[in-house]
Protein backbone atom coordinates (compact mmCIF):
# COMPACT_ATOMS: atom_id res chain seq x y z
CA UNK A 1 62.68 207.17 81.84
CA UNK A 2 64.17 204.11 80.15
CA UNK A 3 67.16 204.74 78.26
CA UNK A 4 68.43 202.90 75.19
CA UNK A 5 71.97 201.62 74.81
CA UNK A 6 72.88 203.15 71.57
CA UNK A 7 71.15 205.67 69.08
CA UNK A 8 72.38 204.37 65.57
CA UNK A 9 73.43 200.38 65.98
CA UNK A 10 75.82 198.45 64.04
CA UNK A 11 75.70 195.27 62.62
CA UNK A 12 77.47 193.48 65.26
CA UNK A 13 76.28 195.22 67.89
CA UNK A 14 74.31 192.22 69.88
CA UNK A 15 75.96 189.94 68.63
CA UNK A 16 77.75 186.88 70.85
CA UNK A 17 80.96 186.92 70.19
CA UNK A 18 82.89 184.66 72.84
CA UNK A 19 82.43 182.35 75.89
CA UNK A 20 84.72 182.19 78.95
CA UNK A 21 85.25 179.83 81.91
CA UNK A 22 86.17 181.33 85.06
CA UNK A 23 87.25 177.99 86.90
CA UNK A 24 88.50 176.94 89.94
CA UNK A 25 91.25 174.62 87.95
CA UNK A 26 92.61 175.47 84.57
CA UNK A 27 94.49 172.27 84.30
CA UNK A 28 91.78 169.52 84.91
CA UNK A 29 89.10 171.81 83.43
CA UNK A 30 91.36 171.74 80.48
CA UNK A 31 91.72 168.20 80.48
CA UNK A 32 88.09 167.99 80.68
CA UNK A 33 86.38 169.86 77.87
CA UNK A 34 89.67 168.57 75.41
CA UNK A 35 88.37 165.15 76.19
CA UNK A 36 84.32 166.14 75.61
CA UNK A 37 84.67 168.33 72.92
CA UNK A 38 87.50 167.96 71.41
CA UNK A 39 89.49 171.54 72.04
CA UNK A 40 92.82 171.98 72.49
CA UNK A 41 94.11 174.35 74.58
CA UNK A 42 96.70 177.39 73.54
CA UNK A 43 98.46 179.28 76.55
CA UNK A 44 98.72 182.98 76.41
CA UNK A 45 100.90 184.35 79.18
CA UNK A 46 99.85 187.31 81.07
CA UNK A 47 103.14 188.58 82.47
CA UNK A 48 103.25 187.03 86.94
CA UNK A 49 99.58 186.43 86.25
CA UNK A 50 97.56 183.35 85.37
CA UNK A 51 97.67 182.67 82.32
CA UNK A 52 95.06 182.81 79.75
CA UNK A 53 93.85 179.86 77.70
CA UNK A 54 92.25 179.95 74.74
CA UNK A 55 89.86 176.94 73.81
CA UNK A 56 90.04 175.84 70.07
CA UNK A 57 89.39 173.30 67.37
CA UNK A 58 92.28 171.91 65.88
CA UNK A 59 95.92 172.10 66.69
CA UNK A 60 98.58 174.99 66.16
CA UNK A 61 98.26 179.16 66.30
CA UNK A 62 96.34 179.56 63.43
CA UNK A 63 92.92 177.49 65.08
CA UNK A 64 89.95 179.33 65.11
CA UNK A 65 89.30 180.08 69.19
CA UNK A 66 85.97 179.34 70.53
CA UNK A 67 86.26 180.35 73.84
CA UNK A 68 88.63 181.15 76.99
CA UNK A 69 89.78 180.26 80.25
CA UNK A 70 91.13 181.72 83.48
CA UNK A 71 91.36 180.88 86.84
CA UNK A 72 89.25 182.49 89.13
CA UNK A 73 90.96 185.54 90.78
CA UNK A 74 92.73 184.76 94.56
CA UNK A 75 90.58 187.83 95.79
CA UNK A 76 87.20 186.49 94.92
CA UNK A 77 88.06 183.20 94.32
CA UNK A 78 85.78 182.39 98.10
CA UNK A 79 82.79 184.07 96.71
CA UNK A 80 82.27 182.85 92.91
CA UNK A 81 81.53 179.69 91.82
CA UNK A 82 83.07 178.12 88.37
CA UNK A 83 80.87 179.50 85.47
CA UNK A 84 80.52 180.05 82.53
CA UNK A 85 79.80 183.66 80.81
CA UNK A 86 79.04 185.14 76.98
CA UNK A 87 80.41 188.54 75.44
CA UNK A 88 77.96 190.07 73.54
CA UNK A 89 79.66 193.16 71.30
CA UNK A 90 78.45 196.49 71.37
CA UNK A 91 79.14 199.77 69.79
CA UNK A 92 79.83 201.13 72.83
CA UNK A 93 81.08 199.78 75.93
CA UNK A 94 80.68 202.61 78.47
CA UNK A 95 77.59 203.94 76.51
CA UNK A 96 75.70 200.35 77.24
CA UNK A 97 77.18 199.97 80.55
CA UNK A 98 75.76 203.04 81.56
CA UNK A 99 72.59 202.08 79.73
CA UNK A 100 72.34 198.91 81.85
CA UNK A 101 72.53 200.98 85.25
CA UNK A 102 69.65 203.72 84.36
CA UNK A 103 67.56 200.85 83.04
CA UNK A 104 68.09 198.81 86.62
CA UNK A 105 70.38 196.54 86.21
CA UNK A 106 74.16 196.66 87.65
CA UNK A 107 77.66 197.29 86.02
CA UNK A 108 79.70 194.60 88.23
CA UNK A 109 83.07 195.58 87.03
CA UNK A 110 83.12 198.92 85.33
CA UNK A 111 84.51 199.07 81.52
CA UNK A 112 88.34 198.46 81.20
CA UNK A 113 90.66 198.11 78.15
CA UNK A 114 92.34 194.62 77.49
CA UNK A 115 95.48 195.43 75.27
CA UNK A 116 94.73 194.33 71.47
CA UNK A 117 91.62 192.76 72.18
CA UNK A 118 89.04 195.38 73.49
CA UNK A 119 87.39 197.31 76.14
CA UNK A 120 84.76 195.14 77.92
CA UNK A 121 82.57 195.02 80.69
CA UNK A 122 80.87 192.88 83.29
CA UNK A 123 77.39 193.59 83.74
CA UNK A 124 73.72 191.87 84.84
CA UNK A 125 70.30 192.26 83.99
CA UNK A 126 68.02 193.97 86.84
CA UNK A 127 66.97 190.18 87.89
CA UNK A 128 70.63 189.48 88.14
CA UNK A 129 71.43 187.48 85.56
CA UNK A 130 75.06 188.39 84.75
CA UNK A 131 76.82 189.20 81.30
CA UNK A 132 80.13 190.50 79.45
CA UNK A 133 80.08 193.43 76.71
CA UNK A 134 82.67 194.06 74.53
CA UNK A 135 83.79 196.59 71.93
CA UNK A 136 86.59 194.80 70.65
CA UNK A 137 89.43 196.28 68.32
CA UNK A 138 89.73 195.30 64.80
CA UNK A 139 92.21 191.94 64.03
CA UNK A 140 94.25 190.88 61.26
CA UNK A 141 95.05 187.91 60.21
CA UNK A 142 92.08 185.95 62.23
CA UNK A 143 91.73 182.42 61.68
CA UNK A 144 88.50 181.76 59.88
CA UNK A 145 85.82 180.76 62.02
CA UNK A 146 84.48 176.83 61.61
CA UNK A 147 80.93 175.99 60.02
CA UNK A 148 78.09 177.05 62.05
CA UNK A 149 77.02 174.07 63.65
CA UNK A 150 80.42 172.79 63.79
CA UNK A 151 81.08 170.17 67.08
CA UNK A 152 83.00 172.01 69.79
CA UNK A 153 81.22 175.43 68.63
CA UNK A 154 78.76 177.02 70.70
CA UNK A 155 74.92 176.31 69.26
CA UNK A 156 72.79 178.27 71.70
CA UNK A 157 72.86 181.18 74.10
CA UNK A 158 69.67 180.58 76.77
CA UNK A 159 68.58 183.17 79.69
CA UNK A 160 66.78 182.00 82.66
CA UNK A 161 65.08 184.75 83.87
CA UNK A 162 62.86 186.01 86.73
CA UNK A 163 60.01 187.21 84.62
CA UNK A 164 60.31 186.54 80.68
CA UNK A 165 58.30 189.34 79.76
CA UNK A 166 60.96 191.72 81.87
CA UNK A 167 63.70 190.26 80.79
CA UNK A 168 63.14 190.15 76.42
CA UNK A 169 62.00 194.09 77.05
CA UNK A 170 65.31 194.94 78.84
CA UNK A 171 67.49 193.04 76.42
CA UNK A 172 65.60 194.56 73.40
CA UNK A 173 66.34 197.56 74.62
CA UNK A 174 70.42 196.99 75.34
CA UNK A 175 71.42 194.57 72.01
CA UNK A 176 68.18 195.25 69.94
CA UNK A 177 67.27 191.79 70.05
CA UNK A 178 64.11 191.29 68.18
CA UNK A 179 61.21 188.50 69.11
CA UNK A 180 61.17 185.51 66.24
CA UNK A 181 58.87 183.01 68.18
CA UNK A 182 57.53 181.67 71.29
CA UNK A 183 57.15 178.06 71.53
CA UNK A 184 54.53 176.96 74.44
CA UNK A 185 56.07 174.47 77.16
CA UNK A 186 52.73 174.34 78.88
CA UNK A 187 52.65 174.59 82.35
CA UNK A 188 56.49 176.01 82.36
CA UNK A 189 54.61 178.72 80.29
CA UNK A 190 56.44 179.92 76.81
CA UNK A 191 59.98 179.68 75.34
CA UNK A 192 61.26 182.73 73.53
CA UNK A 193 63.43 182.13 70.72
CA UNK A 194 65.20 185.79 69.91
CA UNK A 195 66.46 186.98 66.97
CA UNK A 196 69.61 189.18 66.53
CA UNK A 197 69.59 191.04 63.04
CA UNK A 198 67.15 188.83 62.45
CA UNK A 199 68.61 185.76 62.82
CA UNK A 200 67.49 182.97 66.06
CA UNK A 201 70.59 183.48 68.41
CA UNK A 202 68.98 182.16 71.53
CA UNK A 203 65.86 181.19 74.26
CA UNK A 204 64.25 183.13 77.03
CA UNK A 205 61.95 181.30 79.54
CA UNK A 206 60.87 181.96 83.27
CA UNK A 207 63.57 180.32 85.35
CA UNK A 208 62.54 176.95 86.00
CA UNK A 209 62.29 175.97 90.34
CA UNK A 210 65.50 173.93 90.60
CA UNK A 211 67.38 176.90 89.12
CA UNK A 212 68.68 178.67 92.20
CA UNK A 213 69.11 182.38 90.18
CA UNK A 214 68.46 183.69 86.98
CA UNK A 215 71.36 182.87 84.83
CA UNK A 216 72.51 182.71 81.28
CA UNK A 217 73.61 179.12 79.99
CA UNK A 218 76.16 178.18 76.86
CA UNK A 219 75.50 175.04 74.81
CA UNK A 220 78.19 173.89 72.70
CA UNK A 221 77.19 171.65 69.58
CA UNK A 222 78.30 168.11 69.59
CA UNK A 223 78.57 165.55 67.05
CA UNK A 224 76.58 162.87 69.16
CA UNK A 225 75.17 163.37 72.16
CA UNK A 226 75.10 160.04 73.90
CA UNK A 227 78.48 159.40 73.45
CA UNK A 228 79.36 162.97 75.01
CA UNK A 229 77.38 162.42 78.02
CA UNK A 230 79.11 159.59 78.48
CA UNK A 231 82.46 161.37 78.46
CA UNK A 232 81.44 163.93 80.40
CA UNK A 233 80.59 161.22 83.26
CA UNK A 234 84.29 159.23 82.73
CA UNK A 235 85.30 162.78 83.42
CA UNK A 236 84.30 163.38 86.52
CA UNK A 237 81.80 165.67 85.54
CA UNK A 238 77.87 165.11 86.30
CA UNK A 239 74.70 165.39 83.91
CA UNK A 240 71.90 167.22 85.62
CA UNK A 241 69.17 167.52 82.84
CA UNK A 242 68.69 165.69 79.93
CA UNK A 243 68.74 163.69 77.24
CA UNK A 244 65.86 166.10 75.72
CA UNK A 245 64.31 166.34 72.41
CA UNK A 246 63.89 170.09 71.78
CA UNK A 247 61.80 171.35 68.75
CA UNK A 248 64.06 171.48 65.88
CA UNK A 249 65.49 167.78 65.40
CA UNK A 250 67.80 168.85 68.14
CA UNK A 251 68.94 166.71 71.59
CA UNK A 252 69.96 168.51 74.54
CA UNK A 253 71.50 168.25 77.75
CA UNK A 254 72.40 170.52 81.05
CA UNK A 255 76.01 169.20 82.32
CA UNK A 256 78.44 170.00 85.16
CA UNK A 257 82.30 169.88 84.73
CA UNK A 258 84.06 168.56 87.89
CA UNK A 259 84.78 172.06 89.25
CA UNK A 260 80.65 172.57 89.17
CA UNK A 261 80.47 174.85 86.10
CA UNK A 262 77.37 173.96 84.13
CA UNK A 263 77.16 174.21 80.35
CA UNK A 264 74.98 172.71 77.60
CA UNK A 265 75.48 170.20 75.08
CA UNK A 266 73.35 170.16 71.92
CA UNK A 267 73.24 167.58 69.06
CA UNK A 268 71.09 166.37 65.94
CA UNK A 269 71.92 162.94 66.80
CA UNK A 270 71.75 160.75 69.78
């Protein structure tokens, strides 16, 4: 029987609420996105571990974060590539995690408490596609968050999946993501844009050949896209797909950093 994440759902619950690099090196991956998007970078120590870095727009403590970055743990650091992942928030941590197991997909590291930010966890879809969820604890004194749309934010959360059909009916089910439209790419069959509380938050389509797994993939907006690509090359970092027109008036591209993360750029302008 398939089981729902949560009976009576906030509004925040399925919501994205953060994006993290797990890289290979913080300091040239640092170096990297502050030179292609523009971040700066503010250290938060965690005691004799790495640290923690915390990618933002603007200088000083009071910048809205966008994002985060750690260095991928000694212990697994053999078997994971540099990636990118999202944190979607829910009501409930252990209530979805659990939901994500009896509905076939897999609770990767089971849900933990990060002092004064939350109580997460690191789960995957049953086609594997992996994903963070988050209850996180109430803050004061948050920076406001930019413009949506703003350069260096992130513009668009898209799942490669295994089956599309599969995939939109297990998410629905976990975050309550609603269909808004399906766009037809022809031959690659249809693009789903989703809705969360009703408001386009992302794509689904049927993982393309080239893509080795199903996989979730982060575009950041960008003031002009050419230009970017081009720093993203003096970089040392490679672009795989693109430029694309997408429906919208949007331009996008599918981009590797030099430690072989990939992440999306997304502009208005060339």
């Amino acid at each position: 029987m398939l089981q729902t994440a949560t009976h009576t759902r906030s509004e925040t619950h399925g919501k994205f609420i953060w994006c993290e690099l797990m890289t290979s090196d913080t300091e040239a991956a640092g170096r990297f996105y502050a030179s292609v998007l523009g971040w700066s970078l503010n250290t938060m120590p965690m005691g004799e571990e790495e640290a923690y870095y915390l990618f933002q727009i603007g200088e000083g403590d009071k910048c809205p974060g966008i994002g985060g970055m750690m260095k991928i743990p000694a212990q697994i650091a053999g078997s994971m590539p540099s990636n990118w992942s999202g944190y979607v928030c829910v009501d409930d941590v252990d209530e979805t995690a659990r939901a994500f197991q009896e509905n076939g997909g897999t609770v990767h590291r089971q849900p933990d408490d990060i002092a004064g930010v939350g109580r997460f966890a690191v789960v995957a879809d049953p086609h594997g596609a992996v994903i963070n969820i988050m209850t996180p604890q109430p803050m004061q004194d948050m920076p406001a968050a930019p413009p949506e749309g703003s350069p260096g934010t992130v513009g668009w959360n898209e799942l490669y999946a295994a089956d599309l059909g599969e995939a939109f009916a297990f998410y629905e089910r976990m975050f309550g993501w609603t269909k808004d439209h399906d766009y037809d790419m022809g031959s690659m069959g249809p693009y789903r844009i989703f809705a969360e509380h009703g408001k386009p938050a992302g794509g689904m389509m049927k993982r393309p050949d080239g893509m080795p797994a199903p996989c979730w993939l982060y575009y950041f907006n960008i003031a002009g896209l050419d230009a970017a690509l081009e720093r993203v090359r003096q970089g040392g970092g490679q672009v795989v797909h693109g430029p694309s027109e997408v429906p919208g008036d949007s331009w996008i591209a599918h981009c590797l950093d030099p430690q072989g993360a990939m992440f999306g750029l997304v502009s208005t302008h060339r």
